[in-house]
C-alpha atoms as a PDB file:
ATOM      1  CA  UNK A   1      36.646  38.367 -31.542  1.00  0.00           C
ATOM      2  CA  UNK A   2      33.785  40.678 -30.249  1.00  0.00           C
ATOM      3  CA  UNK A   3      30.150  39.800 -30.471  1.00  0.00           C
ATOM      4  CA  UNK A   4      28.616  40.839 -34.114  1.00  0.00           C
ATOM      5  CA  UNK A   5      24.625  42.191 -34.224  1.00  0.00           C
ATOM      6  CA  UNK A   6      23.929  42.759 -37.879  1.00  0.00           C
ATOM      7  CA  UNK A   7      20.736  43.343 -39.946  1.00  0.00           C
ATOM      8  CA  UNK A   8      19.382  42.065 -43.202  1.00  0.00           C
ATOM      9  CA  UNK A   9      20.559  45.465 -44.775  1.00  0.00           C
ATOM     10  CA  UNK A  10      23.748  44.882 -44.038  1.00  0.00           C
ATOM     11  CA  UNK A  11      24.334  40.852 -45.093  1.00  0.00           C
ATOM     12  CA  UNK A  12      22.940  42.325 -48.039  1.00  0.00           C
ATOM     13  CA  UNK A  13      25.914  44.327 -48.893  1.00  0.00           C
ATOM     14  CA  UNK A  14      28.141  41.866 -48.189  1.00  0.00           C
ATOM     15  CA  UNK A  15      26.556  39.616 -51.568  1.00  0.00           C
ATOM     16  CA  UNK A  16      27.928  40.168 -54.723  1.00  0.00           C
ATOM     17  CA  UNK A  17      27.711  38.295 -58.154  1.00  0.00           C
ATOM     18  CA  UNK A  18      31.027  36.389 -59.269  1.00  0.00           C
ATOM     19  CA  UNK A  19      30.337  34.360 -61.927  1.00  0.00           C
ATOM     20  CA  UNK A  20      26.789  34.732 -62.633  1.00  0.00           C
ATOM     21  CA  UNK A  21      26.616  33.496 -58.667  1.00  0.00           C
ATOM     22  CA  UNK A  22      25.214  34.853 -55.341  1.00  0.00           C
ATOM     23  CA  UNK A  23      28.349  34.942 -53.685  1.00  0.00           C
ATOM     24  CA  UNK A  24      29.788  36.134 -50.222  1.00  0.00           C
ATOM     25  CA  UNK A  25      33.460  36.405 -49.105  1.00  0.00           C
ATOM     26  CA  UNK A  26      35.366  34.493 -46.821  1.00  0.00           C
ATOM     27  CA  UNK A  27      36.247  37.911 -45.195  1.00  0.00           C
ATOM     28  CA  UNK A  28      32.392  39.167 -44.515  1.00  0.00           C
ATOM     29  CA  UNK A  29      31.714  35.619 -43.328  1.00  0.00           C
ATOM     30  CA  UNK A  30      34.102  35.212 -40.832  1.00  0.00           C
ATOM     31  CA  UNK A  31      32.854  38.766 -39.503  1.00  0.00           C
ATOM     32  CA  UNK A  32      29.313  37.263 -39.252  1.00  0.00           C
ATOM     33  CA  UNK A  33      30.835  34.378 -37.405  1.00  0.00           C
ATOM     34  CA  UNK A  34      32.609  36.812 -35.156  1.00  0.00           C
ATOM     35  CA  UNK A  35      35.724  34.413 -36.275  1.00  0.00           C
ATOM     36  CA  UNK A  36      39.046  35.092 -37.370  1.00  0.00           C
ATOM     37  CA  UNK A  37      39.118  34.715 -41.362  1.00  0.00           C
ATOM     38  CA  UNK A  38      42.583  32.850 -41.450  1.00  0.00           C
ATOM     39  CA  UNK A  39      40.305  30.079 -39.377  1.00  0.00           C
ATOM     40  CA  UNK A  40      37.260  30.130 -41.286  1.00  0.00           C
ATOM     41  CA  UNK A  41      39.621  29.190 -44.213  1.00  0.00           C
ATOM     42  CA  UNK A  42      41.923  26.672 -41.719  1.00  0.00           C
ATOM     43  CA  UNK A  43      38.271  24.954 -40.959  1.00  0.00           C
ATOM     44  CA  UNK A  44      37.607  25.183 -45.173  1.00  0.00           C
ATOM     45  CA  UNK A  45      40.764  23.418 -46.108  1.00  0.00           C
ATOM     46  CA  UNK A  46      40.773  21.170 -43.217  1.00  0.00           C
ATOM     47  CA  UNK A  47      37.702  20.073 -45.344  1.00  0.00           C
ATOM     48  CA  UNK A  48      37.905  20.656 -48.811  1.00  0.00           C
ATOM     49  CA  UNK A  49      35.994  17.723 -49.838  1.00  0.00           C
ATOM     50  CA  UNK A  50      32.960  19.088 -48.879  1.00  0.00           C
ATOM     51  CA  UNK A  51      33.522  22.277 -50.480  1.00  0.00           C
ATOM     52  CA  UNK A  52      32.877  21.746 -54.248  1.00  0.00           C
ATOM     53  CA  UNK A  53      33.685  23.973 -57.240  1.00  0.00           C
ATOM     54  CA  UNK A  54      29.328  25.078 -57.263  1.00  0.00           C
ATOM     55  CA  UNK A  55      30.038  25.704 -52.835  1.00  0.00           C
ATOM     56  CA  UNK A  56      33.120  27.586 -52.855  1.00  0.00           C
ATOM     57  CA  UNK A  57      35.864  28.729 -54.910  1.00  0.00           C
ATOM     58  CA  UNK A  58      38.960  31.058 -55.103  1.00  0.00           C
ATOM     59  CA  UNK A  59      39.342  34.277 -57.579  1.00  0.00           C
ATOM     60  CA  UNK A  60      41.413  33.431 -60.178  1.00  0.00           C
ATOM     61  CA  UNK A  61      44.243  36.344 -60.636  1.00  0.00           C
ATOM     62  CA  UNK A  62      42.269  38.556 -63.243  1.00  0.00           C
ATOM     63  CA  UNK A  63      39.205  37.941 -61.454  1.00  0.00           C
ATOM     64  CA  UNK A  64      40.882  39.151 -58.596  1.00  0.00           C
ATOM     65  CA  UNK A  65      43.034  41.941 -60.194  1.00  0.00           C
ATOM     66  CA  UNK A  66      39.552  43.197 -61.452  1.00  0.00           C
ATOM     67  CA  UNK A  67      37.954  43.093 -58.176  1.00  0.00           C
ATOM     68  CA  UNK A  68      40.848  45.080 -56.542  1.00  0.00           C
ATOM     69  CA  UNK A  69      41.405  47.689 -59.279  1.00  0.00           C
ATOM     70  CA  UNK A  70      36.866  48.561 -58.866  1.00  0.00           C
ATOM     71  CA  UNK A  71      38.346  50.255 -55.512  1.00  0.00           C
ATOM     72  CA  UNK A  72      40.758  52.963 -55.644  1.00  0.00           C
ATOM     73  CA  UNK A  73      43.198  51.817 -52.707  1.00  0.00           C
ATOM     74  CA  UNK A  74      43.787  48.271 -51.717  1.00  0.00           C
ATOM     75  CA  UNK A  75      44.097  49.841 -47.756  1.00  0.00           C
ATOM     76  CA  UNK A  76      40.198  50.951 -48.248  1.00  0.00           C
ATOM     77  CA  UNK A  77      37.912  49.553 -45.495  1.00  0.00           C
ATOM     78  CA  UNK A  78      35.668  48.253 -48.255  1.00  0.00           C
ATOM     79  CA  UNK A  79      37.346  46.064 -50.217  1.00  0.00           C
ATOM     80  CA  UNK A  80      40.960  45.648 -48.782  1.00  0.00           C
ATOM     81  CA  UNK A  81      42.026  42.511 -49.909  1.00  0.00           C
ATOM     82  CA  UNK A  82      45.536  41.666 -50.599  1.00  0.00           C
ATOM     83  CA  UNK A  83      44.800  37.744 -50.841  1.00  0.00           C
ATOM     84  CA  UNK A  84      42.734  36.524 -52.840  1.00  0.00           C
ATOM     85  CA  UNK A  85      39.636  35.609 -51.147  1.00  0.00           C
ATOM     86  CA  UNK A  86      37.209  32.171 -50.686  1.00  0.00           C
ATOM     87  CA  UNK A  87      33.736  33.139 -52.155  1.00  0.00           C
ATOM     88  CA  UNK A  88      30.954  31.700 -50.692  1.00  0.00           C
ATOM     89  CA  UNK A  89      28.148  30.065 -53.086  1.00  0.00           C
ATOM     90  CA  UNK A  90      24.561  29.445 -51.029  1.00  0.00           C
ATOM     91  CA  UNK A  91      25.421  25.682 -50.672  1.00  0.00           C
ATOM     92  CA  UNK A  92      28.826  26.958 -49.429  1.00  0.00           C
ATOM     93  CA  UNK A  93      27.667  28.800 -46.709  1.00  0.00           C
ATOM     94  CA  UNK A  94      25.274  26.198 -45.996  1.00  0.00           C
ATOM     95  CA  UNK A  95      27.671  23.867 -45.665  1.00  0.00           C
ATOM     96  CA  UNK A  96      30.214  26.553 -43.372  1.00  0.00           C
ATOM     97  CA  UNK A  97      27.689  26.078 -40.587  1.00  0.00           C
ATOM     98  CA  UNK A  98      28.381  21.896 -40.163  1.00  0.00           C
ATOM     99  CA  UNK A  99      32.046  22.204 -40.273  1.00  0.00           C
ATOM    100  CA  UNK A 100      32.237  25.248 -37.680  1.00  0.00           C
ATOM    101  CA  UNK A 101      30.069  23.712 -35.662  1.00  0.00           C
ATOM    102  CA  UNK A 102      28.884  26.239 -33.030  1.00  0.00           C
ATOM    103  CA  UNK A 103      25.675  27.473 -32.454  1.00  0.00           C
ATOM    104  CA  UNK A 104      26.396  30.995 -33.564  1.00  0.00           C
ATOM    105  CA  UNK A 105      27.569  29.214 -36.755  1.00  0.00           C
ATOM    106  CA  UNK A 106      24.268  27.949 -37.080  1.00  0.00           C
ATOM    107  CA  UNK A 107      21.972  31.094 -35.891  1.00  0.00           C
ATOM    108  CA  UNK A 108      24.411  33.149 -38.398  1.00  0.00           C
ATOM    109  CA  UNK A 109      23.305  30.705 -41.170  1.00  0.00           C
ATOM    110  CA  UNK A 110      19.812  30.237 -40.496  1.00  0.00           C
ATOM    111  CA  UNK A 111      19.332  34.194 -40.821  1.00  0.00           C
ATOM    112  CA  UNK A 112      21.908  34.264 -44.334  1.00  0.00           C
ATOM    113  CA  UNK A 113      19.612  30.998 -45.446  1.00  0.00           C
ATOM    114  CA  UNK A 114      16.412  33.863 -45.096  1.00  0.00           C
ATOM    115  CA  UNK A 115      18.067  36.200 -47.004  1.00  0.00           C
ATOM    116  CA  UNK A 116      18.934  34.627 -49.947  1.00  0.00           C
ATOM    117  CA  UNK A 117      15.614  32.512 -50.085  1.00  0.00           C
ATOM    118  CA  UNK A 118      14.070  36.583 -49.840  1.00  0.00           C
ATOM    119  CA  UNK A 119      16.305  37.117 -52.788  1.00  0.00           C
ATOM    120  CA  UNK A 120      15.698  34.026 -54.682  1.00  0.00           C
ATOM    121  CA  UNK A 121      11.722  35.248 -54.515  1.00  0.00           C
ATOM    122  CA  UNK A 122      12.122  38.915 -55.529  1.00  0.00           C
ATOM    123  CA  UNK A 123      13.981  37.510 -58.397  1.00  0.00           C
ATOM    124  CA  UNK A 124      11.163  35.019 -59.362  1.00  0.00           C
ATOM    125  CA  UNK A 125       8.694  38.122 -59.139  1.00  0.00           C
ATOM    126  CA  UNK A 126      10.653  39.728 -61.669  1.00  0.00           C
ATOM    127  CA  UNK A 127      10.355  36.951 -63.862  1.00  0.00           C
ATOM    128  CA  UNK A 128       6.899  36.795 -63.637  1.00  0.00           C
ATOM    129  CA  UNK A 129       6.400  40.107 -64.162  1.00  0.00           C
ATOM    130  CA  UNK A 130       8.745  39.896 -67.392  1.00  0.00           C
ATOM    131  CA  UNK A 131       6.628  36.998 -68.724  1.00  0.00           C
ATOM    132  CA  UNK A 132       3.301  39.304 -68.280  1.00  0.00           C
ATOM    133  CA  UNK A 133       4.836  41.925 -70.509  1.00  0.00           C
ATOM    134  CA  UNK A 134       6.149  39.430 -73.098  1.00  0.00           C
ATOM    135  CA  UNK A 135       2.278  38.624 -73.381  1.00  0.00           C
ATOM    136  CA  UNK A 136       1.285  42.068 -73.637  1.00  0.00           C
ATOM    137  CA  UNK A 137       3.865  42.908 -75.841  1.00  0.00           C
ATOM    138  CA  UNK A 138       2.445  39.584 -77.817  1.00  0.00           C
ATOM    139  CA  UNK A 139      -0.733  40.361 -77.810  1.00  0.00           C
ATOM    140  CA  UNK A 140      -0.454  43.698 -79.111  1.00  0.00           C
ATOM    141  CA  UNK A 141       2.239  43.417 -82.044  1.00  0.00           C
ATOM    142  CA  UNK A 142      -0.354  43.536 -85.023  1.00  0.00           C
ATOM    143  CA  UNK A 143      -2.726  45.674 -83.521  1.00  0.00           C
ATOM    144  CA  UNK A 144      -2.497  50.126 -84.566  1.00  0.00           C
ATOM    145  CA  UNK A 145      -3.535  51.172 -81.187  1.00  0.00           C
ATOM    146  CA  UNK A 146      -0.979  48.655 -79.587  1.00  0.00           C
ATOM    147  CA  UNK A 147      -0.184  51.784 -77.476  1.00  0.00           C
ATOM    148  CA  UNK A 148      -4.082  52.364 -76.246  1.00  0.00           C
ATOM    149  CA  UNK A 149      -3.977  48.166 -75.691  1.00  0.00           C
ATOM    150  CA  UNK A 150      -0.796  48.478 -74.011  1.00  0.00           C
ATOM    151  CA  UNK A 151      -2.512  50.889 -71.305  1.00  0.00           C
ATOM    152  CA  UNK A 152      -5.710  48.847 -70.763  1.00  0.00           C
ATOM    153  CA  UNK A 153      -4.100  45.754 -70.030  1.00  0.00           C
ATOM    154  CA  UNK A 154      -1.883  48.015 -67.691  1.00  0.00           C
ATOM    155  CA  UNK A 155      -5.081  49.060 -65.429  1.00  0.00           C
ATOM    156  CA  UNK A 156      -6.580  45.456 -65.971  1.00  0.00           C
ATOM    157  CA  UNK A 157      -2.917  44.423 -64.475  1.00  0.00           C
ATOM    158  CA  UNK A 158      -3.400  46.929 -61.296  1.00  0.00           C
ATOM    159  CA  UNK A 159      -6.655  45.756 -61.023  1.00  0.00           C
ATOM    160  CA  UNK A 160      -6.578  42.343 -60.286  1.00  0.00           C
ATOM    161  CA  UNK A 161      -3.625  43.165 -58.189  1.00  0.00           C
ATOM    162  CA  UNK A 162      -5.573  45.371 -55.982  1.00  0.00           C
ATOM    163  CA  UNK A 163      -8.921  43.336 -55.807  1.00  0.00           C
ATOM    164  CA  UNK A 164      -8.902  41.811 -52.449  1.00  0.00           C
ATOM    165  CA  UNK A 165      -9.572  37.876 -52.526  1.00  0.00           C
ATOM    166  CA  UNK A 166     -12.920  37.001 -52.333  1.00  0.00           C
ATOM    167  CA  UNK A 167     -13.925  35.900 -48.901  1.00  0.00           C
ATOM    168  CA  UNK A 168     -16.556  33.303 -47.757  1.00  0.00           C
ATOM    169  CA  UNK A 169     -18.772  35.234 -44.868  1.00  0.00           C
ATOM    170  CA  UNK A 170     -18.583  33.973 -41.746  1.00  0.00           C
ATOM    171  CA  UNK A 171     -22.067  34.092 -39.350  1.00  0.00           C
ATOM    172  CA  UNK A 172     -25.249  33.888 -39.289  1.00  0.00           C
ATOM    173  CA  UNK A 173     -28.119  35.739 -41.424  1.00  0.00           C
ATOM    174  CA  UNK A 174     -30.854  37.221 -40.417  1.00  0.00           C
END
């Protein structure tokens, strides 16, 4: 197969949630692998055992049916699939890289590994940032101008976002 460049952009279209799961497919994989995807899934069953349910698993048939029938033709580019496919879990494609065993294997992993560790952050933001409003909205239940509170602890937000840490000078004083 020919030599693959991608970008973060575009692994990031290639995960989806199945099953309340960061998932890829055996399909985009093999792509990144610049691999065939019949032996991605040869090297997979050659060792199941270290492929778990929580690693890797198959679409079931309404699973798949409803994966197929989100796509209007099953010839589209996009989402093709006439078997159903592997799908990846993290640990999964963690675990792809040992059992291929080739350094692009590994580089290909190392930079999916980045990506989902970028994902796994932006999604702890959010929490964060959902566990500051629960506290606003706390704090400002009983209160009649709850809507005037709401906006001051909105700018007090910004601004300790925007302060700058507070830095130690370094030198000497005259």
């Amino acid at each position: 197969m020919k030599e693959t460049i991608f970008t973060e952009e575009i692994v990031l279209t290639k995960i989806y949630t199945i099953r309340e799961q960061k998932v890829m497919l055996d399909r985009d994989l093999a792509t990144l692998y610049g691999i065939e995807t019949k032996r991605l899934k040869e090297a997979v069953r050659r060792h199941i055992s270290r492929f778990p349910e929580d690693f890797m698993f198959e679409l079931n048939e309404t699973e798949f049916h409803n994966w197929r029938t989100q796509f209007a033709t099953s010839k589209s580019d996009k989402m093709g699939l006439r078997i159903a496919p592997m799908v990846f879990t993290e640990y999964g494609i963690l675990m792809l890289s040992g059992i291929l065993n080739s350094e692009k294997a590994i580089e290909v992993n190392i930079k999916i590994m980045r990506i989902f560790v970028k994902i796994r952050k932006l999604l702890l933001d959010n929490i964060d940032l959902r566990l500051i409003m629960e506290e606003i909205k706390r704090k400002t239940e009983d209160n009649t101008k709850s809507i005037e509170l709401l906006f001051q602890y909105f700018d007090q937000l910004i601004e300790q976002q925007e302060k700058p840490p507070e830095r130690k000078q370094i030198g000497f004083r005259r």
